[in-house]
Protein backbone atom coordinates (compact mmCIF):
# COMPACT_ATOMS: atom_id res chain seq x y z
CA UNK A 1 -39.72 -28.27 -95.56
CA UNK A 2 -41.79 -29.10 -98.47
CA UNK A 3 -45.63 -29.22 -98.38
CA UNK A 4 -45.52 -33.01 -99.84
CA UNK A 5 -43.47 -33.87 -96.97
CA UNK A 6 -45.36 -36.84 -94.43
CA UNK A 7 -46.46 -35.99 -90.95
CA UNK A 8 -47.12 -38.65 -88.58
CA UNK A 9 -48.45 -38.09 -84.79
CA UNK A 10 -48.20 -41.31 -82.54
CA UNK A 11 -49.66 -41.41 -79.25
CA UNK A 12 -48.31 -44.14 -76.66
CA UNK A 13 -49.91 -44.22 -73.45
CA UNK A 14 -47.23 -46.10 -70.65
CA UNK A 15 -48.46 -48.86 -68.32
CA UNK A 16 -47.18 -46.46 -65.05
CA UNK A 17 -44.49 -44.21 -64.65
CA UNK A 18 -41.70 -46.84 -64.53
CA UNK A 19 -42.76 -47.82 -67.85
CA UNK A 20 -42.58 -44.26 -69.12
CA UNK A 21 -39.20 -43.34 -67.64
CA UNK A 22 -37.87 -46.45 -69.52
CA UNK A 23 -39.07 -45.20 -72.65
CA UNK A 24 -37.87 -41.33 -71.85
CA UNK A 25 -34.00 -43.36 -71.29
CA UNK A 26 -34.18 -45.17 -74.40
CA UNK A 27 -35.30 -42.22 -76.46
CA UNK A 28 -32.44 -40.24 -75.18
CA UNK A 29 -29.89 -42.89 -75.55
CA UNK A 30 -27.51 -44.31 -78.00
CA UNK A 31 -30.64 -46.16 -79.84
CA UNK A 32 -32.75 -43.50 -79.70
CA UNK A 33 -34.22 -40.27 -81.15
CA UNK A 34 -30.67 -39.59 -82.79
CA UNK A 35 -30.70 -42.71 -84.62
CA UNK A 36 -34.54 -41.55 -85.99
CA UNK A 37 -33.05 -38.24 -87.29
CA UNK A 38 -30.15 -39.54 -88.48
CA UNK A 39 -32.85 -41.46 -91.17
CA UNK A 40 -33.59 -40.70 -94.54
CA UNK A 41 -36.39 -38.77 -95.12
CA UNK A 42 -36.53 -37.46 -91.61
CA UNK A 43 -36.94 -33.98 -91.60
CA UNK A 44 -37.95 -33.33 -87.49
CA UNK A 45 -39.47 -35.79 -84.29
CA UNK A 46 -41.15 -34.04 -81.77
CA UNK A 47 -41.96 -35.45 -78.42
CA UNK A 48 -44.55 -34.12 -76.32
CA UNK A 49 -46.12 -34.90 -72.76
CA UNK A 50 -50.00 -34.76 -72.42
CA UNK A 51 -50.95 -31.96 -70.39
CA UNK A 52 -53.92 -33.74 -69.39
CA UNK A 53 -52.24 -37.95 -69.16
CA UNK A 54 -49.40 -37.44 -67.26
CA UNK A 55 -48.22 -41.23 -68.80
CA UNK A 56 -49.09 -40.38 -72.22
CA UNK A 57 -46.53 -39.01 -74.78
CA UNK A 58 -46.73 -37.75 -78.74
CA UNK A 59 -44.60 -37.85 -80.72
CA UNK A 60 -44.60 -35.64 -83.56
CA UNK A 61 -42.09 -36.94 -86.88
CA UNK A 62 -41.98 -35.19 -90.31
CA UNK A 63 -40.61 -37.15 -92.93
CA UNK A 64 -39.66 -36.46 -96.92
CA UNK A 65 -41.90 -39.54 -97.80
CA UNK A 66 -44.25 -41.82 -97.06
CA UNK A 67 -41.99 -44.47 -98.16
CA UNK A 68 -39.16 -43.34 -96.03
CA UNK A 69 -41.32 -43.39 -93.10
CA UNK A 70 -42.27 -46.82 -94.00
CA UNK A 71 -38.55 -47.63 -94.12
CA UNK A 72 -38.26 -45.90 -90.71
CA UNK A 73 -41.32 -47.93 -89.31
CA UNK A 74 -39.51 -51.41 -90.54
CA UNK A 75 -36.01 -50.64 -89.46
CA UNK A 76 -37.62 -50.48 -85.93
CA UNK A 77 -39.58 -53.39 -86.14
CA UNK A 78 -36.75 -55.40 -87.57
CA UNK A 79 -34.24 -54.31 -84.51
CA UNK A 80 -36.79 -54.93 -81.92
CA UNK A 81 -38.43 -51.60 -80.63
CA UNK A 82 -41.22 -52.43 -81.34
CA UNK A 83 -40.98 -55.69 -79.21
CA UNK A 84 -39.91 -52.86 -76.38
CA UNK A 85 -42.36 -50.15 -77.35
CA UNK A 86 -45.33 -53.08 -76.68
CA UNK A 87 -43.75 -54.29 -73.08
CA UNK A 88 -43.91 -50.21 -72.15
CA UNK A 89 -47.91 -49.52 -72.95
């Protein structure tokens, strides 16, 4: 990986555990994580559980650019993860 490459840390902390779970399914399914590294730019995504919020997770992404993170960041907006993401936390 290249030292100009983009690093982006998000933090989402889940309304309660039913909430999180949800989010754990959908990052594991069909529309998921795959679909993230399957982007352009993206070089690795990360996600992490906070050791001391049991509902919070990080997430960790690398991309090639800023712009292709920025790509990333509309493609989800535009097919509605977003709208999901914000009924979760």
């Amino acid at each position: 990986m290249s030292s100009d490459s983009h690093t982006v840390k998000a933090i989402f902390t889940f309304k309660d555990y039913s909430a999180k779970n949800e989010f754990i399914t959908f990052a594991n399914g069909d529309n998921g994580l795959g679909v993230t590294r399957a982007r352009q730019g993206c070089q690795s995504i990360e996600c992490y559980e906070s050791a001391e919020n049991p509902l919070e997770v990080i997430i960790w992404q690398k991309w090639a650019t800023p712009s292709d993170h920025e790509s990333y960041v509309q493609f989800r907006r535009d097919d509605g993860s977003f709208d999901f993401l914000g009924q979760l936390i």
